[in-house]
N, C-alpha and C. Protein backbone atom coordinates (compact mmCIF):
# COMPACT_ATOMS: atom_id res chain seq x y z
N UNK A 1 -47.34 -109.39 -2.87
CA UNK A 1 -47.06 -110.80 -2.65
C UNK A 1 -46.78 -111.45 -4.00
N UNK A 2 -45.52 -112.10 -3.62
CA UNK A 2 -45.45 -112.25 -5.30
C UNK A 2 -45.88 -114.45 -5.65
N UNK A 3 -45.95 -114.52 -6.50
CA UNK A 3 -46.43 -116.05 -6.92
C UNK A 3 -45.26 -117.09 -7.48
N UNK A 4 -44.63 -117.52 -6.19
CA UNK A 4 -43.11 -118.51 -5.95
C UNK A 4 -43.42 -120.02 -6.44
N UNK A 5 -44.92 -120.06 -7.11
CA UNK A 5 -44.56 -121.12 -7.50
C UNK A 5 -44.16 -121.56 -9.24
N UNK A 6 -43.86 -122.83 -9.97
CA UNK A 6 -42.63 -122.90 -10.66
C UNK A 6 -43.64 -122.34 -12.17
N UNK A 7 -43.32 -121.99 -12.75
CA UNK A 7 -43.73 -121.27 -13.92
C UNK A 7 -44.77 -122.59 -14.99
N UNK A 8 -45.52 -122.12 -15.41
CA UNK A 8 -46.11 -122.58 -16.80
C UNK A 8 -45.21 -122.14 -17.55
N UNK A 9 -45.42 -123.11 -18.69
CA UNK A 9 -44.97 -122.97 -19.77
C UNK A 9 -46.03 -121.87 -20.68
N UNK A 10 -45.37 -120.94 -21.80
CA UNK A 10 -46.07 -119.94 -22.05
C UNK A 10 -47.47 -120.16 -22.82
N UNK A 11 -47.86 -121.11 -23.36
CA UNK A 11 -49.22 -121.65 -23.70
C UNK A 11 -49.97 -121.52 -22.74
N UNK A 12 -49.60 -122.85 -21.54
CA UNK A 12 -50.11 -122.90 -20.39
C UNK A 12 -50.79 -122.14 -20.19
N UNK A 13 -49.66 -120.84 -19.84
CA UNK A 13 -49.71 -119.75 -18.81
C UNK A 13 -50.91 -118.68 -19.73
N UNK A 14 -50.76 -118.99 -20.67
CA UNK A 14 -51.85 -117.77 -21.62
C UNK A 14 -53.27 -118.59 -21.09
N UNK A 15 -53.53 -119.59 -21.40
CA UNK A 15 -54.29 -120.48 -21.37
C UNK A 15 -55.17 -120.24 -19.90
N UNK A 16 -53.98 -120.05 -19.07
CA UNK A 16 -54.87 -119.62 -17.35
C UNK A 16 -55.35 -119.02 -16.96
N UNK A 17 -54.75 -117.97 -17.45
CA UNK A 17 -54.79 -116.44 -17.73
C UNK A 17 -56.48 -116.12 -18.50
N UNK A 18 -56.40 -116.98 -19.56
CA UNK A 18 -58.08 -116.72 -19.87
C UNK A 18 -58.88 -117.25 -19.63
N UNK A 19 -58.78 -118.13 -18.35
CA UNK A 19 -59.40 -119.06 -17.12
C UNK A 19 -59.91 -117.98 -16.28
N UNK A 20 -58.81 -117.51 -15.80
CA UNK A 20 -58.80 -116.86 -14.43
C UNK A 20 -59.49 -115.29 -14.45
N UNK A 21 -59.89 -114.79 -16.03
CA UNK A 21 -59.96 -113.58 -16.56
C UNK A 21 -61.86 -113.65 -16.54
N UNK A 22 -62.32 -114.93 -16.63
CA UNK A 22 -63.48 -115.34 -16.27
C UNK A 22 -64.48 -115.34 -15.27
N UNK A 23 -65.64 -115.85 -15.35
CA UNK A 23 -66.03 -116.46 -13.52
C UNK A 23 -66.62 -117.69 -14.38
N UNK A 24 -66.84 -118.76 -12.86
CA UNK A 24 -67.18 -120.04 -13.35
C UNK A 24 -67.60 -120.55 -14.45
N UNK A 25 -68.83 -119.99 -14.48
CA UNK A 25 -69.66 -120.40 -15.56
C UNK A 25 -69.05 -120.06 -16.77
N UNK A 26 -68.60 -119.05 -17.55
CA UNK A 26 -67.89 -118.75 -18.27
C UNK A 26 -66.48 -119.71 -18.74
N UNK A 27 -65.86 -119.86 -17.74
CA UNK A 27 -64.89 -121.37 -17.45
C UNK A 27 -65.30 -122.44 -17.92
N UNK A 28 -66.28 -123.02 -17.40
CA UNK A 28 -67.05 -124.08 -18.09
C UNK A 28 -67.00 -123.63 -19.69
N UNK A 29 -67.41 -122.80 -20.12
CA UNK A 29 -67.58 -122.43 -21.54
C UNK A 29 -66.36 -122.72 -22.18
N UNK A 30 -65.03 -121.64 -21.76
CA UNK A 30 -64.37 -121.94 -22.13
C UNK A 30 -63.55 -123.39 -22.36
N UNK A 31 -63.90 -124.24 -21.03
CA UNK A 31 -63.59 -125.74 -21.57
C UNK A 31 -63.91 -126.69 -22.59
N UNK A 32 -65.38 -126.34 -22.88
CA UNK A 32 -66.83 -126.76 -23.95
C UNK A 32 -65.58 -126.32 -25.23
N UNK A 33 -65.52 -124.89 -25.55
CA UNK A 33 -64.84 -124.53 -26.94
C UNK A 33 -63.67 -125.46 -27.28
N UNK A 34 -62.44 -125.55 -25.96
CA UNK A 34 -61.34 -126.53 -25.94
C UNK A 34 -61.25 -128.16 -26.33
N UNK A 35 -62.18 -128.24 -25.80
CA UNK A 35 -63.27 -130.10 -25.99
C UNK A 35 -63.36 -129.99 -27.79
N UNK A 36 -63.97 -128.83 -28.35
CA UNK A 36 -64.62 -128.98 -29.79
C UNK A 36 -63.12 -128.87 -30.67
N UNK A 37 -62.22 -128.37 -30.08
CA UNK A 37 -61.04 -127.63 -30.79
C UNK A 37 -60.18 -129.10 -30.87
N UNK A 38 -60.07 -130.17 -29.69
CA UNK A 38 -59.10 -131.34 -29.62
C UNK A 38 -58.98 -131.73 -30.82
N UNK A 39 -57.65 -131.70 -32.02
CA UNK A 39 -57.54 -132.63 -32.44
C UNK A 39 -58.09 -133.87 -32.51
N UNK A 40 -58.13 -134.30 -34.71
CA UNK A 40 -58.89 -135.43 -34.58
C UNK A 40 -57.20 -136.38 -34.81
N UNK A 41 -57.73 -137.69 -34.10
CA UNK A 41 -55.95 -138.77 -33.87
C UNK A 41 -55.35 -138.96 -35.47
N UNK A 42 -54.79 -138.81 -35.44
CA UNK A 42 -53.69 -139.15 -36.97
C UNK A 42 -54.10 -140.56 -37.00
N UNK A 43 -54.12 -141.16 -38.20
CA UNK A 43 -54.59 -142.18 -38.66
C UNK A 43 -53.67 -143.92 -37.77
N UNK A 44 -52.59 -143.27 -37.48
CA UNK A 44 -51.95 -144.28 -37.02
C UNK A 44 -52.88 -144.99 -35.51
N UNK A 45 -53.56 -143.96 -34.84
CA UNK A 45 -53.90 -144.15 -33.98
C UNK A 45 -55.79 -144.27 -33.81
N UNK A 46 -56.07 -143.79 -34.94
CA UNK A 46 -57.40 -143.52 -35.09
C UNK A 46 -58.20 -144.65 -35.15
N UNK A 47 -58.94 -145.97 -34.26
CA UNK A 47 -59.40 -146.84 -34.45
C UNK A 47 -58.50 -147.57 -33.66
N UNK A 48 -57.38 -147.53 -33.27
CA UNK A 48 -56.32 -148.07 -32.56
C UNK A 48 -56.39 -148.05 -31.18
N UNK A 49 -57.02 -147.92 -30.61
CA UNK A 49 -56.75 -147.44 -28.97
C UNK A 49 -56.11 -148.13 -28.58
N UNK A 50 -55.26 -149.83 -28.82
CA UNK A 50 -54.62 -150.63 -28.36
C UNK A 50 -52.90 -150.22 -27.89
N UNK A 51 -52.99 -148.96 -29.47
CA UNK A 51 -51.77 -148.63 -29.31
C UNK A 51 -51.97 -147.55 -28.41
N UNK A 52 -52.74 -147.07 -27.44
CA UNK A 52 -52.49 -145.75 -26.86
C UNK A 52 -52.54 -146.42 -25.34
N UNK A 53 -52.35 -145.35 -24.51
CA UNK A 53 -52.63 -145.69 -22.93
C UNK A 53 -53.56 -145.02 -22.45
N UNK A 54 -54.79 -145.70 -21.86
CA UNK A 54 -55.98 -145.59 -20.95
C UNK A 54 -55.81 -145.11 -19.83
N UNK A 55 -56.43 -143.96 -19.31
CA UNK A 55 -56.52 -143.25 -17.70
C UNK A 55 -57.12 -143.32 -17.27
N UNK A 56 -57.00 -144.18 -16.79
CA UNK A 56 -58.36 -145.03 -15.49
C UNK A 56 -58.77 -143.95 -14.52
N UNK A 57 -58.11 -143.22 -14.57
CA UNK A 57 -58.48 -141.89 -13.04
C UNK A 57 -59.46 -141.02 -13.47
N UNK A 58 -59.85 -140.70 -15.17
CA UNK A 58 -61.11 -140.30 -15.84
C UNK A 58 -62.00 -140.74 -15.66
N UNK A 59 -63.51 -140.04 -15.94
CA UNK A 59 -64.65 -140.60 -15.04
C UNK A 59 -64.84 -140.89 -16.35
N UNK A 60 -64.54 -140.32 -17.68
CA UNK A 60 -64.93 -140.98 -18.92
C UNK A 60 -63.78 -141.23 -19.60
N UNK A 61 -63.90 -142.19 -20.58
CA UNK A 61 -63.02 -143.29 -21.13
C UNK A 61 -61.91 -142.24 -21.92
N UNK A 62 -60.45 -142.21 -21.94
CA UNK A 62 -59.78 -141.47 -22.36
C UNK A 62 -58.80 -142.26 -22.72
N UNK A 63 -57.65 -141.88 -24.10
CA UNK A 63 -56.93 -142.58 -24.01
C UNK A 63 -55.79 -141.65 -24.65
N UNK A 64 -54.19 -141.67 -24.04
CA UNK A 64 -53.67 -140.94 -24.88
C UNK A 64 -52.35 -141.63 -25.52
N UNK A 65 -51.33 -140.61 -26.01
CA UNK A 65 -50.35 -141.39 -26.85
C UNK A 65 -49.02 -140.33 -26.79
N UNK A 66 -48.00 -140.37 -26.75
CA UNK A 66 -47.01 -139.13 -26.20
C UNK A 66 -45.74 -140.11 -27.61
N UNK A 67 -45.45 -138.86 -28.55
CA UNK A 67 -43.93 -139.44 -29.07
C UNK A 67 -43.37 -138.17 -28.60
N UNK A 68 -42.12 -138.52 -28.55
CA UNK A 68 -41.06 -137.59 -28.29
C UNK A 68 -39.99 -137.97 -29.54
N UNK A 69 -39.48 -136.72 -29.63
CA UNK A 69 -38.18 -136.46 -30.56
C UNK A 69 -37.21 -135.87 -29.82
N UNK A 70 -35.85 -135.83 -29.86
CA UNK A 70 -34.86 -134.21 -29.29
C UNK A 70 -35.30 -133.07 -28.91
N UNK A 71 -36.63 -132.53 -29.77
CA UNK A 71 -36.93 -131.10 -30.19
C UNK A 71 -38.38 -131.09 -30.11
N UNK A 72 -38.72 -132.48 -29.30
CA UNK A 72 -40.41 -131.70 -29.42
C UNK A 72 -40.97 -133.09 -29.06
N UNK A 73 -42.10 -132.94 -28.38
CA UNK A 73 -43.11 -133.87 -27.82
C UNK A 73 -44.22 -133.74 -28.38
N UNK A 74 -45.11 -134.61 -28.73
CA UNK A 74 -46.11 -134.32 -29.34
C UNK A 74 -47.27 -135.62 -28.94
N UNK A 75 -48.46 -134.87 -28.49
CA UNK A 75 -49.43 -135.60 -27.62
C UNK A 75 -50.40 -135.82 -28.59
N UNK A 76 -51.44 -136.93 -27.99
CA UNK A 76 -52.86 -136.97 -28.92
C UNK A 76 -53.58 -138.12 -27.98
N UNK A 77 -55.03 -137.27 -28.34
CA UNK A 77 -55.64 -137.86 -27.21
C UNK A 77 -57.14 -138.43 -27.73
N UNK A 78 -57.75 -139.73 -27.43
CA UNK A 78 -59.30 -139.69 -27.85
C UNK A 78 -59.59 -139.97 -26.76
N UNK A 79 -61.12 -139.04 -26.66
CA UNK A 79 -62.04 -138.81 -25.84
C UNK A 79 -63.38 -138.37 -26.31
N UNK A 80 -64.45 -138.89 -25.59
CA UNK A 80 -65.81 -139.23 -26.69
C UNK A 80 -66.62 -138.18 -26.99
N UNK A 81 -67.23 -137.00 -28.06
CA UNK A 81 -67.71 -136.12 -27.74
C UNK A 81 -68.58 -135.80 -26.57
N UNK A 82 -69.20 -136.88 -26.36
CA UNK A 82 -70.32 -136.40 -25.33
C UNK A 82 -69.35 -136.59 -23.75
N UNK A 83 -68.29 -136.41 -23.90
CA UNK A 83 -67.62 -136.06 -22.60
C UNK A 83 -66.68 -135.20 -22.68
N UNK A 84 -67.78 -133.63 -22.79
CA UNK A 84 -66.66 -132.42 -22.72
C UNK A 84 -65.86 -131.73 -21.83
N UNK A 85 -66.13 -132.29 -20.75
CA UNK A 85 -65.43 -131.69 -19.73
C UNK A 85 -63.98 -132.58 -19.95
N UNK A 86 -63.98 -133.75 -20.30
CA UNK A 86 -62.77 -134.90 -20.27
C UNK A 86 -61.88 -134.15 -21.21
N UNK A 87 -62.83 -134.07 -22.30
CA UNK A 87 -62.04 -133.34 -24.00
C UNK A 87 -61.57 -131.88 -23.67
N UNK A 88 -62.12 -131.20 -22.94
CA UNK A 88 -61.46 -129.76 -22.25
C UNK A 88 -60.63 -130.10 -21.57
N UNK A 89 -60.53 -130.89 -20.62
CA UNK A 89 -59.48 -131.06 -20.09
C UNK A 89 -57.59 -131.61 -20.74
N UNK A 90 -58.36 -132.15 -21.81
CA UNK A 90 -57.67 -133.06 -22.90
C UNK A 90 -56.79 -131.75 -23.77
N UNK A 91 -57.92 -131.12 -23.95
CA UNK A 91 -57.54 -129.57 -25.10
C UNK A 91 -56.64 -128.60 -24.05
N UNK A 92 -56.49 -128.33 -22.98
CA UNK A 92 -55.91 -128.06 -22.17
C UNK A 92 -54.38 -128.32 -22.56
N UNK A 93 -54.05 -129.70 -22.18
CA UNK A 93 -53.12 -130.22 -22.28
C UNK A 93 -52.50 -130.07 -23.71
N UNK A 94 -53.17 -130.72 -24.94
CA UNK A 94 -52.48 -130.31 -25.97
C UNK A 94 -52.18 -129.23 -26.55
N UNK A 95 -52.89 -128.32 -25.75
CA UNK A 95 -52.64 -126.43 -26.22
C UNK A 95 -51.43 -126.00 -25.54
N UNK A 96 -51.28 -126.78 -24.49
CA UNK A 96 -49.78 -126.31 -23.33
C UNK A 96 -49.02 -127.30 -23.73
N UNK A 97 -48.74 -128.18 -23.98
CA UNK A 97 -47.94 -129.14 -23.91
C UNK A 97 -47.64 -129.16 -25.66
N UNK A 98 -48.12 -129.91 -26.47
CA UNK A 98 -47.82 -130.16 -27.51
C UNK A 98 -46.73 -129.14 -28.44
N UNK A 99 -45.77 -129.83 -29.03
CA UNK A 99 -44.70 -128.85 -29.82
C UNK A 99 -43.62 -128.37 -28.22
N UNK A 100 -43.73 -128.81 -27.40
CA UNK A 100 -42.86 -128.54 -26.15
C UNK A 100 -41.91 -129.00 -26.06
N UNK A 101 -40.30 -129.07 -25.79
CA UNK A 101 -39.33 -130.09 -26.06
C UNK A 101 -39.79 -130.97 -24.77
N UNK A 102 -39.08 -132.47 -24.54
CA UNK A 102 -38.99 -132.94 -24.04
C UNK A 102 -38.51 -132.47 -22.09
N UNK A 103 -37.44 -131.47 -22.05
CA UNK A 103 -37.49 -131.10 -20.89
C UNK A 103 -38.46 -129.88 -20.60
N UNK A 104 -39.02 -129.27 -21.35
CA UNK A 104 -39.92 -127.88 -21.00
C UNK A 104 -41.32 -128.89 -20.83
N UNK A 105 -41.55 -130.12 -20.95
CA UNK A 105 -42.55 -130.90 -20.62
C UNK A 105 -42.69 -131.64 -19.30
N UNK A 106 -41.30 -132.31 -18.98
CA UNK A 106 -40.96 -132.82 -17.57
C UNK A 106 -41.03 -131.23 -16.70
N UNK A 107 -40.34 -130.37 -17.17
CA UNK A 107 -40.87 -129.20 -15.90
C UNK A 107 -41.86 -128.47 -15.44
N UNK A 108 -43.04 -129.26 -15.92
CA UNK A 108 -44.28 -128.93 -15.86
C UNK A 108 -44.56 -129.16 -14.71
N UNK A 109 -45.01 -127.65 -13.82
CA UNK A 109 -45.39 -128.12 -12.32
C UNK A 109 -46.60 -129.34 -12.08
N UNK A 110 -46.41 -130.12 -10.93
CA UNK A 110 -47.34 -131.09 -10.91
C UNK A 110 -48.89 -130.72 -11.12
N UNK A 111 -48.78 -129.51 -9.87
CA UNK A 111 -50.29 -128.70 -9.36
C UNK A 111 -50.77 -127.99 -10.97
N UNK A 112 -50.17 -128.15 -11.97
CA UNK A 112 -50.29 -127.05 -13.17
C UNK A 112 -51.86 -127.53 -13.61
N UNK A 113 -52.87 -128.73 -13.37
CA UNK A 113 -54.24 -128.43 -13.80
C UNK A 113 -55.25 -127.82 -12.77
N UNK A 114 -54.06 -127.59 -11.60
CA UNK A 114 -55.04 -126.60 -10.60
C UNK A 114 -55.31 -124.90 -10.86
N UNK A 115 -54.41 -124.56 -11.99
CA UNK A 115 -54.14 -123.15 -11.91
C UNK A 115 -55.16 -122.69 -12.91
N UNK A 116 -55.73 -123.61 -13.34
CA UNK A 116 -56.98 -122.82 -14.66
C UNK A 116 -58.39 -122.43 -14.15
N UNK A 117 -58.34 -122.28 -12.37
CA UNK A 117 -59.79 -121.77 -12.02
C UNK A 117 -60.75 -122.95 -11.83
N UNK A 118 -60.72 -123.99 -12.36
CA UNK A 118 -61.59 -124.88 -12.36
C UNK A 118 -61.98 -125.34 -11.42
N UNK A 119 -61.61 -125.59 -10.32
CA UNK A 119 -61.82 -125.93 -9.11
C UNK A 119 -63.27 -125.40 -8.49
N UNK A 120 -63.95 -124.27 -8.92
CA UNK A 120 -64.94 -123.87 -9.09
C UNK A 120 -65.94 -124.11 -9.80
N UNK A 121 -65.46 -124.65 -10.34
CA UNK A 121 -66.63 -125.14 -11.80
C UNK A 121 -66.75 -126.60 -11.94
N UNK A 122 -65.82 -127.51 -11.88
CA UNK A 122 -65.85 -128.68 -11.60
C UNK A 122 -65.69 -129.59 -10.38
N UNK A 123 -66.13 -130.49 -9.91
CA UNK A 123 -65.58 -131.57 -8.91
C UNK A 123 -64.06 -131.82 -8.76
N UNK A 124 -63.41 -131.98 -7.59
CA UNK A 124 -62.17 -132.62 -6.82
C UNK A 124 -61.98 -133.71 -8.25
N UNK A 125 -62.99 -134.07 -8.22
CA UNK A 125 -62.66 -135.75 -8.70
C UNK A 125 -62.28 -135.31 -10.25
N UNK A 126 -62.92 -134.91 -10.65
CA UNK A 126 -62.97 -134.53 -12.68
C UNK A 126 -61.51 -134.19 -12.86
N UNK A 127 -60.81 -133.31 -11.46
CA UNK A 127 -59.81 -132.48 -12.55
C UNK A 127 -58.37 -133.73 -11.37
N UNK A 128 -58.66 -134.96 -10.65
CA UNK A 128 -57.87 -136.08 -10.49
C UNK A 128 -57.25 -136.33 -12.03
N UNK A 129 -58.33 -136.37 -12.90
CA UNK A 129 -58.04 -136.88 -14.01
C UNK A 129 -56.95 -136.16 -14.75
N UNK A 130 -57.31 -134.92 -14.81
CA UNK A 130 -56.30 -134.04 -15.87
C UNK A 130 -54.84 -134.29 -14.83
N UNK A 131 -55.20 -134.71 -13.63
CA UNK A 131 -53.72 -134.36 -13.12
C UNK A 131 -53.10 -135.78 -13.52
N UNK A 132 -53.63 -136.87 -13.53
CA UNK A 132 -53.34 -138.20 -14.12
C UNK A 132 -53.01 -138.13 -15.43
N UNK A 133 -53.61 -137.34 -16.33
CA UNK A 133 -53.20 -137.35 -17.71
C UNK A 133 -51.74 -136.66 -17.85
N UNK A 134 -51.89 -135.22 -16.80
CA UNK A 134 -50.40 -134.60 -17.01
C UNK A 134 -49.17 -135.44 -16.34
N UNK A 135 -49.40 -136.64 -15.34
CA UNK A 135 -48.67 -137.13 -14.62
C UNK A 135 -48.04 -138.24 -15.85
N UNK A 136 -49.04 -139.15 -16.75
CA UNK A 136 -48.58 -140.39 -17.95
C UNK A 136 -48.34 -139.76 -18.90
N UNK A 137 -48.37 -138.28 -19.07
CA UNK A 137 -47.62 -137.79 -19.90
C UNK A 137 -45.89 -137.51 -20.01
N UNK A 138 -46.20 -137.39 -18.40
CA UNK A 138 -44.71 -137.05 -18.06
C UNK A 138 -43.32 -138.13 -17.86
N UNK A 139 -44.64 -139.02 -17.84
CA UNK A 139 -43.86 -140.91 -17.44
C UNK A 139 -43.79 -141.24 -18.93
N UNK A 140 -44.59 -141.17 -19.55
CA UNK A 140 -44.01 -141.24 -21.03
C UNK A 140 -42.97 -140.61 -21.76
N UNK A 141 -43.02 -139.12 -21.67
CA UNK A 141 -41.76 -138.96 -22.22
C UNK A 141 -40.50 -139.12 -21.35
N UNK A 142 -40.53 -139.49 -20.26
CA UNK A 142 -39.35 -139.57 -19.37
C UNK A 142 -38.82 -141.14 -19.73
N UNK A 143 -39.89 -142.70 -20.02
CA UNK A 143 -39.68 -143.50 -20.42
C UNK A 143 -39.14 -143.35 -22.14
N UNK A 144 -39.52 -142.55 -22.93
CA UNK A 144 -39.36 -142.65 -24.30
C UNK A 144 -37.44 -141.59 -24.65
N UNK A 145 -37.19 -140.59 -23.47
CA UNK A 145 -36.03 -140.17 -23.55
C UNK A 145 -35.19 -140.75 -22.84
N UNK A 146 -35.50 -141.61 -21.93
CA UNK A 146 -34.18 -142.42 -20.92
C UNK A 146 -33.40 -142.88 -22.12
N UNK A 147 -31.84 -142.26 -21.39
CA UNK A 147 -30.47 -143.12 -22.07
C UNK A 147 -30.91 -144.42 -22.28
């Protein structure tokens, strides 16, 4: 039986892969390491949250920021240490996404924060969020490349 649905991008896809190579608990772990690994915000943004956009669909306070160029998208996100599951979810995203052009980012399957196993390890509700973060990511660079 083969797996018809639309591809990760190859970060992603490594990224799931050592999700899925796991069992739960282990998963969890691996999110904890991802959370510690997030990027700290470049100074433009660091103290700034005014300039970033808030995801209300997080159970903890998140905020991110998407530029795009021709040749590459580049994300950044604050989220508070003591909310590692948010910041794993966060590290997720900038490990798959970041350095991605602009269309290898829009073709990011929607379902793509369902494929890391988590669904086991976390609540319905926790990983709403990552799908909200991958969704204003995608509205951002689609707003920042429109003709």
């Amino acid at each position: 039986m083969s797996d018809e649905r639309a591809p990760l991008p190859s970060a992603m896809a490594e990224l799931a892969e050592d999700f899925h190579a796991l069992g739960p608990q282990d998963r969890l772990q691996l999110l904890l390491e991802l959370s510690d690994e997030l990027p700290a915000l470049p100074e433009r943004y660091a103290g700034h949250l005014e300039a970033m956009e808030q995801v209300h669909e997080c159970q903890s306070p998140l905020f991110l920021a998407v530029e795009t160029d021709p040749e590459s998208v580049h994300v950044f996100f604050d989220a508070p240490r003591e909310s590692p599951t948010t910041r794993g979810f966060a590290g997720i995203l900038h490990t798959g996404l970041n350095g991605l052009t602009p269309a290898e980012v829009l073709a990011v399957p929607d379902d793509a924060p369902y494929r890391f196993g988590l669904a086991e390890a976390v609540s319905p509700l926790r990983l709403r969020g990552m799908v909200a973060m991958l969704s204003r990511i995608k509205r951002q660079v689609r707003a920042q490349t429109a003709d």
